[in-house]
C-alpha atoms as a PDB file:
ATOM      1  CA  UNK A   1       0.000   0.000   0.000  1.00  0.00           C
ATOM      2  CA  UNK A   2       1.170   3.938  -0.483  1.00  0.00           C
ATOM      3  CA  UNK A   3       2.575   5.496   2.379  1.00  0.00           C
ATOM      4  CA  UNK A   4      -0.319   7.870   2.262  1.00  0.00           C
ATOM      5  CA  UNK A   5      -2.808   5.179   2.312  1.00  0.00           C
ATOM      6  CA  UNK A   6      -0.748   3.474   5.503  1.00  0.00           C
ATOM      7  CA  UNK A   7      -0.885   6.927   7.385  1.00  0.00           C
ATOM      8  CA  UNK A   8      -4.772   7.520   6.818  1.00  0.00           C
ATOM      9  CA  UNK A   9      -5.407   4.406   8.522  1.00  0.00           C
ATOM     10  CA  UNK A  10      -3.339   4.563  11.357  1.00  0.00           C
ATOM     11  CA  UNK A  11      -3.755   8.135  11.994  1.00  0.00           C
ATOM     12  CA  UNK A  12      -6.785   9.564  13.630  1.00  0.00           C
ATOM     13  CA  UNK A  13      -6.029  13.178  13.527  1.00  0.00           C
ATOM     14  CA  UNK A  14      -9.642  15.071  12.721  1.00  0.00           C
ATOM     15  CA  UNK A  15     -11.948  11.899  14.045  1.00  0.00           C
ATOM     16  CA  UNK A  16     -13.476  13.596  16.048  1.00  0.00           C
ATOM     17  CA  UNK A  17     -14.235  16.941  14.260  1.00  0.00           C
ATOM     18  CA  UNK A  18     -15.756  14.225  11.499  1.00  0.00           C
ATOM     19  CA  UNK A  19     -17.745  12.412  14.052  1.00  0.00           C
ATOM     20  CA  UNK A  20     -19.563  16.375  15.290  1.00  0.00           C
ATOM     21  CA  UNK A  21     -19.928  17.078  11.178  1.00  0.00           C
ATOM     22  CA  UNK A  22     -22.243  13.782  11.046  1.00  0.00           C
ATOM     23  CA  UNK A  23     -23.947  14.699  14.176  1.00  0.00           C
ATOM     24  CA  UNK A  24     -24.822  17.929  13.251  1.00  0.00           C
ATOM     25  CA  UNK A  25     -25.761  16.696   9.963  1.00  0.00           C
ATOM     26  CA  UNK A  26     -28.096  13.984  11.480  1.00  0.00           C
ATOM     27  CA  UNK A  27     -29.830  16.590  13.696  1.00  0.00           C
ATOM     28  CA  UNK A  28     -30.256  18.880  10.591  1.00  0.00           C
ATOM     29  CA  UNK A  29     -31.617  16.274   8.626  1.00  0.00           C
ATOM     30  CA  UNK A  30     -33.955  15.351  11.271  1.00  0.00           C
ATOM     31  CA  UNK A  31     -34.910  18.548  11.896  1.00  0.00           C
ATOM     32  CA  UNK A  32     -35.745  19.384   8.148  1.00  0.00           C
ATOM     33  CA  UNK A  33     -37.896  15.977   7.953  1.00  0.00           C
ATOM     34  CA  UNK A  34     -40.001  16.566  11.162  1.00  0.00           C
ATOM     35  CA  UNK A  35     -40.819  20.606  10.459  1.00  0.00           C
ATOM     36  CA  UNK A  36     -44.078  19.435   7.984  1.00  0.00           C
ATOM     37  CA  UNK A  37     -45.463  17.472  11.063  1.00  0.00           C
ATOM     38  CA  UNK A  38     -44.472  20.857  13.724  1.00  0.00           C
ATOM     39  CA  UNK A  39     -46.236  23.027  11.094  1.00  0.00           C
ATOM     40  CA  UNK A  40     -49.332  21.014  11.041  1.00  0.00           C
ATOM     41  CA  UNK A  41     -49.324  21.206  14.723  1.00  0.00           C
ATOM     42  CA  UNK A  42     -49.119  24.405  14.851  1.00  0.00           C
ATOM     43  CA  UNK A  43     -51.311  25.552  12.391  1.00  0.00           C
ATOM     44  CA  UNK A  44     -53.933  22.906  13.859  1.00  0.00           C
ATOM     45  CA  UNK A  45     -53.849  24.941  17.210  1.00  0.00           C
ATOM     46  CA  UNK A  46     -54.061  28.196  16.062  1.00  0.00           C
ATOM     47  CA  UNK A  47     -57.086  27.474  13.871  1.00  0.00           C
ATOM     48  CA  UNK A  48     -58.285  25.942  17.157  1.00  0.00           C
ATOM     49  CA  UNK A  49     -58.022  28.561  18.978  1.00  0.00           C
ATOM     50  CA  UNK A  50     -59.740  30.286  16.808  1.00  0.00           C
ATOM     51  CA  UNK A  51     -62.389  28.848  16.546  1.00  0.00           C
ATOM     52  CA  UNK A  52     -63.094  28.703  20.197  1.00  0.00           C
ATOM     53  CA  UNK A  53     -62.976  32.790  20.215  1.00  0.00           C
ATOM     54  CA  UNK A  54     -65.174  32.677  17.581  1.00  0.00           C
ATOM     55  CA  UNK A  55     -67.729  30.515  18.940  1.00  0.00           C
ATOM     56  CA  UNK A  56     -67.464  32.147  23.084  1.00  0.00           C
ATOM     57  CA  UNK A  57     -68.309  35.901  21.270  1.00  0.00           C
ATOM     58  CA  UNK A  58     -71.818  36.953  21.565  1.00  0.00           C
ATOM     59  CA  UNK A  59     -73.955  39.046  19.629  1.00  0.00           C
ATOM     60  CA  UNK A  60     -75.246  41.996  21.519  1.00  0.00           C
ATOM     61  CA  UNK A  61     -78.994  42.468  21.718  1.00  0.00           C
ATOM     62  CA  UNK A  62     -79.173  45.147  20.181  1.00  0.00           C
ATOM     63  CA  UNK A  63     -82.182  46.566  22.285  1.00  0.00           C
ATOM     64  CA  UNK A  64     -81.133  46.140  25.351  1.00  0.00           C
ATOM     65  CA  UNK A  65     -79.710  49.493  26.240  1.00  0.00           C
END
């Protein structure tokens, strides 16, 4: 085998700053595949609430003052 070669896999200069650039990658990836299901969340509680304000407002009588 080249030298080179040899050295690469003895060496293990940089493992670890590979090892936190797969992590973070992971994470990110994650992150980006579970924001759809956060968004639907989010926009299913909002429209909740909504609807709740909506539906606790009453119409004044208008002849009762």
């Amino acid at each position: 085998m080249p030298p080179i070669l040899l050295r690469l896999l003895r060496e293990d200069d940089g493992q670890d700053v590979v090892e936190y650039a797969l992590l973070t990658a992971t994470i990110g990836i994650a992150g980006v595949a579970s924001w759809p299901l956060v968004e639907v969340g989010i926009t299913f509680a909002y429209k909740s609430i909504n609807r709740r304000t909506q539906d606790a407002w009453v119409v004044p009588d208008p002849g009762s003052n």
